[in-house]
N, C-alpha and C. Protein backbone atom coordinates (compact mmCIF):
# COMPACT_ATOMS: atom_id res chain seq x y z
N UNK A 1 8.31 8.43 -2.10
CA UNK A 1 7.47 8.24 -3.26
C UNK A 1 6.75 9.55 -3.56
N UNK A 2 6.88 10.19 -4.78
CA UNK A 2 6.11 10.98 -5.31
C UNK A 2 4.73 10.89 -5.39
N UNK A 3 3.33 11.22 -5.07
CA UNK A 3 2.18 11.67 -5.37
C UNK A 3 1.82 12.76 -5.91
N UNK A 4 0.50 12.62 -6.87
CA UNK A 4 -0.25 14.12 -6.55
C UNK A 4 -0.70 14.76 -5.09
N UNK A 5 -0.25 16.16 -5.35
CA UNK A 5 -0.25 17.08 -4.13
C UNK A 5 -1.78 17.00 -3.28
N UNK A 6 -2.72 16.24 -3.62
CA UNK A 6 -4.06 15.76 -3.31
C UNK A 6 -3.26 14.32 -2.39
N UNK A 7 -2.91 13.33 -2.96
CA UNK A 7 -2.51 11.95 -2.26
C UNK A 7 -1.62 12.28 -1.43
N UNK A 8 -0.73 13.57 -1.37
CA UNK A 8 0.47 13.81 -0.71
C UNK A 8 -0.56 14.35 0.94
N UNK A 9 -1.75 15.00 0.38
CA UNK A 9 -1.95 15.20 1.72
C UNK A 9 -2.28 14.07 2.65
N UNK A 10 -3.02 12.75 1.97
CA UNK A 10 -3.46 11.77 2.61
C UNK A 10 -2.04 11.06 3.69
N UNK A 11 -0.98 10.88 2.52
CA UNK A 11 0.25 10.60 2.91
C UNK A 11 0.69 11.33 4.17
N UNK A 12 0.49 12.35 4.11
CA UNK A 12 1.31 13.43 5.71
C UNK A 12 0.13 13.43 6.83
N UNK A 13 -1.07 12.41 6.44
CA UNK A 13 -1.65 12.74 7.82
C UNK A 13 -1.49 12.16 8.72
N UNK A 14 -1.26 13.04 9.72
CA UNK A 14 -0.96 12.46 11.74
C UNK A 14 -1.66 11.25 12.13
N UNK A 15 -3.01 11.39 11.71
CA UNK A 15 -3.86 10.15 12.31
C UNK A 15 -4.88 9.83 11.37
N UNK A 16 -6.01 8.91 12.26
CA UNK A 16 -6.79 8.00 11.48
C UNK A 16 -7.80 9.24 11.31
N UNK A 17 -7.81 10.28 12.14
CA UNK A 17 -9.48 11.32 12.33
C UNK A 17 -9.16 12.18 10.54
N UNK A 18 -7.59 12.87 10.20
CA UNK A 18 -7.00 13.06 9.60
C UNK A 18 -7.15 12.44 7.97
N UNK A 19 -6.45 11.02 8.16
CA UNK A 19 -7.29 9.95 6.89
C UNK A 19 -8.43 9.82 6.52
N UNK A 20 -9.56 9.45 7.53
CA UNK A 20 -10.84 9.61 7.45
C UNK A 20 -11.81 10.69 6.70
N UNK A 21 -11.14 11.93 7.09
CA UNK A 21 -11.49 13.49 6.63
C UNK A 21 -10.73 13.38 5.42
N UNK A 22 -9.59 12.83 5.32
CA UNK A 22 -9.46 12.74 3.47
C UNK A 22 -9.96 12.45 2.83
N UNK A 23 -10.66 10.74 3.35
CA UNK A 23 -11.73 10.34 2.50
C UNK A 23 -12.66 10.76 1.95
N UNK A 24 -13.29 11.39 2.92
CA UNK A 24 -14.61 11.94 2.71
C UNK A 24 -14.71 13.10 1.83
N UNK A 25 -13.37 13.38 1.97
CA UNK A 25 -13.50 14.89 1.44
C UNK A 25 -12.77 15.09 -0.38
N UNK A 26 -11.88 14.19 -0.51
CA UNK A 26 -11.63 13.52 -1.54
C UNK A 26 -12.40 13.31 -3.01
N UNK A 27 -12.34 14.01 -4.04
CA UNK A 27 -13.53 13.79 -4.96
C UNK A 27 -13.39 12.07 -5.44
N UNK A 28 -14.22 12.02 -5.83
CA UNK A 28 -14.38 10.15 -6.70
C UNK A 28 -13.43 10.33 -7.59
N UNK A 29 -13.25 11.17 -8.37
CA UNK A 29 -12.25 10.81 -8.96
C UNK A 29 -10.97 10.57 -9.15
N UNK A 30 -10.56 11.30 -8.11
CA UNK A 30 -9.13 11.02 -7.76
C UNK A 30 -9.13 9.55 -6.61
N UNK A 31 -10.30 9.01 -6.17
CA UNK A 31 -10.45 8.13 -5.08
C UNK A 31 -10.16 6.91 -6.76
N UNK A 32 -10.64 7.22 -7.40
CA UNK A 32 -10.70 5.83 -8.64
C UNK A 32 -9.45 5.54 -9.45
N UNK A 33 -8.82 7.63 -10.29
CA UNK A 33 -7.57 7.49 -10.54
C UNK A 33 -6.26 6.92 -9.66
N UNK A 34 -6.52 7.16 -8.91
CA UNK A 34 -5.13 6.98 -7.64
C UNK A 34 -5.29 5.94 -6.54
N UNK A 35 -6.28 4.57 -7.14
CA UNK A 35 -7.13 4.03 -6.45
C UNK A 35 -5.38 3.37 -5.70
N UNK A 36 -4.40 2.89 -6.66
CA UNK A 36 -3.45 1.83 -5.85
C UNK A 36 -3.11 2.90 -5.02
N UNK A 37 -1.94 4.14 -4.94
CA UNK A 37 -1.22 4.44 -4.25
C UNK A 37 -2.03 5.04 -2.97
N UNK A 38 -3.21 5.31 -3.15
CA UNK A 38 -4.42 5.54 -2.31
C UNK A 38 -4.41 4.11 -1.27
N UNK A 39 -4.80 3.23 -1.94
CA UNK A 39 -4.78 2.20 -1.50
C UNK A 39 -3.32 1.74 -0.60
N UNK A 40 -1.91 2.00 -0.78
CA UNK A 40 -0.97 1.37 -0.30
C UNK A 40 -0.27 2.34 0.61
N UNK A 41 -0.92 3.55 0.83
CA UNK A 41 -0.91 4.45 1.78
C UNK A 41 -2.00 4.18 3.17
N UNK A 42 -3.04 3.78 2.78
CA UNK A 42 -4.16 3.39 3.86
C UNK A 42 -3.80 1.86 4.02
N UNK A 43 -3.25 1.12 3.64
CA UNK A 43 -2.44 -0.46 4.09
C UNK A 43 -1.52 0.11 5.32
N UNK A 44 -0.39 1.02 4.36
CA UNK A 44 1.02 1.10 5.67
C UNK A 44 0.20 1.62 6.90
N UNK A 45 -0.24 2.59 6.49
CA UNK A 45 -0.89 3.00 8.15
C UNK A 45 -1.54 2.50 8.63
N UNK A 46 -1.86 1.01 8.65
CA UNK A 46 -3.14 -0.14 8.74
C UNK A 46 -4.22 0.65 9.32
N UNK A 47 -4.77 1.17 8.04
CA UNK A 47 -6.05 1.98 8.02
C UNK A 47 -7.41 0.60 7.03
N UNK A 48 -7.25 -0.38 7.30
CA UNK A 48 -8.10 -1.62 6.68
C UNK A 48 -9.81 -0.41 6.55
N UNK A 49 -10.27 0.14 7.48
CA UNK A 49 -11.32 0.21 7.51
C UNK A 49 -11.14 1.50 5.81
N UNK A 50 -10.13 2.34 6.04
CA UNK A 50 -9.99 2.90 4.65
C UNK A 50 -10.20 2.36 3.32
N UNK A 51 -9.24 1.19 3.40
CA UNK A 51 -9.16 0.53 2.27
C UNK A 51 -10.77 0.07 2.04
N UNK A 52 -11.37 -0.55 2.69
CA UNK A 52 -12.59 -0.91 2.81
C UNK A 52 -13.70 0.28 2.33
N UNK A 53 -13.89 1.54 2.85
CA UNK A 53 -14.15 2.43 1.69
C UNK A 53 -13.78 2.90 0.96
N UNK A 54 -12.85 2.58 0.42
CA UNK A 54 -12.28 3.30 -0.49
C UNK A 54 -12.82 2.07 -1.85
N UNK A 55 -12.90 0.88 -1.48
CA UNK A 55 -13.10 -0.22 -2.32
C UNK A 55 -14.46 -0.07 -2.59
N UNK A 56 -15.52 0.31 -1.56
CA UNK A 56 -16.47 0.62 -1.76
C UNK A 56 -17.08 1.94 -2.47
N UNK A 57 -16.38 3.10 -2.39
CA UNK A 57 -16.33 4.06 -3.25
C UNK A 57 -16.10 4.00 -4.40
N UNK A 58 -15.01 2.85 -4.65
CA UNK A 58 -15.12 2.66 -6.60
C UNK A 58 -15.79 1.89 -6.76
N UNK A 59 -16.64 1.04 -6.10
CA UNK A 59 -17.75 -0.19 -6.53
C UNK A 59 -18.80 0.90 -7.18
N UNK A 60 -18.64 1.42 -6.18
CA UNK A 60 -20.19 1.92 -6.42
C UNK A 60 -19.93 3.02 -7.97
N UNK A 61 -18.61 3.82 -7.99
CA UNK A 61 -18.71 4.48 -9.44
C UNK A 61 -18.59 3.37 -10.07
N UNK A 62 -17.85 2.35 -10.21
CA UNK A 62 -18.13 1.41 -11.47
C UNK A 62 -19.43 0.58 -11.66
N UNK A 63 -20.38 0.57 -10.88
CA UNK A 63 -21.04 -0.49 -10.76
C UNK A 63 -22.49 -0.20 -11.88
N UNK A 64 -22.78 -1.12 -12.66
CA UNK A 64 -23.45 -0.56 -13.80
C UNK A 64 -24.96 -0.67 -13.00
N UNK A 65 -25.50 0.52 -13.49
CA UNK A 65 -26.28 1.30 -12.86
C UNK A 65 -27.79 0.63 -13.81
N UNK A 66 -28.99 0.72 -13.08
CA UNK A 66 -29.92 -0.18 -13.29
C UNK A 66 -30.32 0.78 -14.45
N UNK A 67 -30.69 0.32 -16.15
CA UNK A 67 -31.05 0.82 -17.15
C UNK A 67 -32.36 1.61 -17.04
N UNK A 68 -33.15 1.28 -15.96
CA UNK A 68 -34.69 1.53 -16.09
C UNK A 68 -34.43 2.81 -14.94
N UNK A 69 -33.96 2.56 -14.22
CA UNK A 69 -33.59 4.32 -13.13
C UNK A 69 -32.48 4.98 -13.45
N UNK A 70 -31.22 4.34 -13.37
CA UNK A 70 -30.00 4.65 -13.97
C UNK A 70 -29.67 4.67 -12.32
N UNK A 71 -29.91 4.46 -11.54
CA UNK A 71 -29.26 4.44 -10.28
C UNK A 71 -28.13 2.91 -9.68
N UNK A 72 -27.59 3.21 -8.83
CA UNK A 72 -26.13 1.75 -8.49
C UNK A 72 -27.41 1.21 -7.81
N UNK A 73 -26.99 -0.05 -7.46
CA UNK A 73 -27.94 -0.90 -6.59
C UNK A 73 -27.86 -0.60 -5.35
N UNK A 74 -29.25 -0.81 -5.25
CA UNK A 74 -29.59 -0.50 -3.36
C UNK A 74 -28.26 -1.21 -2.78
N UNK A 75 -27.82 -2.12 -2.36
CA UNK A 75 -26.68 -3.30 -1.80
C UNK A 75 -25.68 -1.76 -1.65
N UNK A 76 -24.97 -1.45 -3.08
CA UNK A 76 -23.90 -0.88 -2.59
C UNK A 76 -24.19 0.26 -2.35
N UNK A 77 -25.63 0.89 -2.30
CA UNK A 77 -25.26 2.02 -1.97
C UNK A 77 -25.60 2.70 -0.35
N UNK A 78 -25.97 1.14 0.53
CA UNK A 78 -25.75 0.91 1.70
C UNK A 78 -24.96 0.71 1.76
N UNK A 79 -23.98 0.10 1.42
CA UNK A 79 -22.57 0.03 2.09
C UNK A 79 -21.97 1.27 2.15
N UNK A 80 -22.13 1.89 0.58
CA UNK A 80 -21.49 3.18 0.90
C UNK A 80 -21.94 4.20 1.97
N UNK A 81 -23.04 4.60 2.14
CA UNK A 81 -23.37 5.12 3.30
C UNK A 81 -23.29 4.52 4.61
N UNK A 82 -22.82 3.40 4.83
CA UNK A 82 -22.74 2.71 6.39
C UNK A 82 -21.13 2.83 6.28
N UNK A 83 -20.18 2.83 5.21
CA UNK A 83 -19.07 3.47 5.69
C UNK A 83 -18.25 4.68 5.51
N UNK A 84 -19.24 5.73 4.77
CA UNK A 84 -19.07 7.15 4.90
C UNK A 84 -19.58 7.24 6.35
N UNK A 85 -20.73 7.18 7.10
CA UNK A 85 -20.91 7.13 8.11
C UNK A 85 -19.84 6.94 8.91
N UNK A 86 -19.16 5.56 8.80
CA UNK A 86 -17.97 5.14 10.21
C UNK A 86 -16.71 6.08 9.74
N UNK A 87 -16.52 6.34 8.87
CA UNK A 87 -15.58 7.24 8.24
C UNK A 87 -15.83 9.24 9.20
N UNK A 88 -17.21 9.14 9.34
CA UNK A 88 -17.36 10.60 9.72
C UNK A 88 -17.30 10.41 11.76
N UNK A 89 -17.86 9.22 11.73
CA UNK A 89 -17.42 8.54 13.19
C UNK A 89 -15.92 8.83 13.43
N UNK A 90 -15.04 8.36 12.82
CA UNK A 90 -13.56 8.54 12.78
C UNK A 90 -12.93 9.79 12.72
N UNK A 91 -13.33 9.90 11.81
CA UNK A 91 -13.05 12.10 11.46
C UNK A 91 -13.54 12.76 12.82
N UNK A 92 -14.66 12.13 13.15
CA UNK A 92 -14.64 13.44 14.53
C UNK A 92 -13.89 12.86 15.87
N UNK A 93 -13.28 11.77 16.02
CA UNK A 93 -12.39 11.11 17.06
C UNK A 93 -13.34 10.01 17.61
N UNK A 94 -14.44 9.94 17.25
CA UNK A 94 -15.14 8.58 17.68
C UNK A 94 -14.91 7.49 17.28
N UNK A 95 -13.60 6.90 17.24
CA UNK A 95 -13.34 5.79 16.47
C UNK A 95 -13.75 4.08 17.43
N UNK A 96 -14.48 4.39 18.69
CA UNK A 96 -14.69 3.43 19.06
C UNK A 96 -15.92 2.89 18.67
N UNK A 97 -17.10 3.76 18.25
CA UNK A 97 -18.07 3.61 17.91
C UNK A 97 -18.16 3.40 16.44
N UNK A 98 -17.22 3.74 16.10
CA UNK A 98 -17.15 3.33 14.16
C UNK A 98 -17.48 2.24 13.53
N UNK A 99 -18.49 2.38 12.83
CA UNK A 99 -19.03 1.57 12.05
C UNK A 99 -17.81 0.41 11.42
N UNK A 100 -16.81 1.32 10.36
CA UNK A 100 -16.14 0.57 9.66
C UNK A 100 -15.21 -0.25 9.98
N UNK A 101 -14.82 -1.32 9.77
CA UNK A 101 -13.66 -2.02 10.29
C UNK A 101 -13.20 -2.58 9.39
């Protein structure tokens, strides 16, 4: 399967520390454009805890933002930081202690 040369790297990585560091490192927008094949690349490698931020990474860009601050809601934007967190757990080989699952 063809990707952009951005998804192609997610695609060739060795491991989960590898995926993880894609995530993170990954702008939002290509995490939102390329949300399926993003998505069906972190399935085959049963990377669930990926998919799981990655779902949470577009919540939070789509999520309509409170009119009176303009900020996402507190809710998701704990989630997003409790699994950028297990995500940076992972990236450095601590995947036992990882938050995300």
């Amino acid at each position: 399967m063809s990707h952009l040369p951005i998804v192609e790297l997610l695609a060739d990585a060795q491991d989960n520390a590898e995926r993880a560091a894609w995530l993170l490192a990954a702008p939002v927008c290509i995490l939102v454009r390329e949300m399926i094949p993003v998505r069906a690349i972190l399935r085959s490698s049963g990377c669930q805890w990926g998919v799981h931020a990655l779902d949470i990474e577009v919540a939070c860009d789509s999520a309509r933002r409170d009119p009176k601050t303009g900020e996402v809601p507190a809710a998701l934007l704990a989630a997003r930081t409790e699994a950028r967190q297990g995500l940076i757990k992972i990236a450095h080989g601590d995947a036992q202690r990882a938050a995300v699952s």
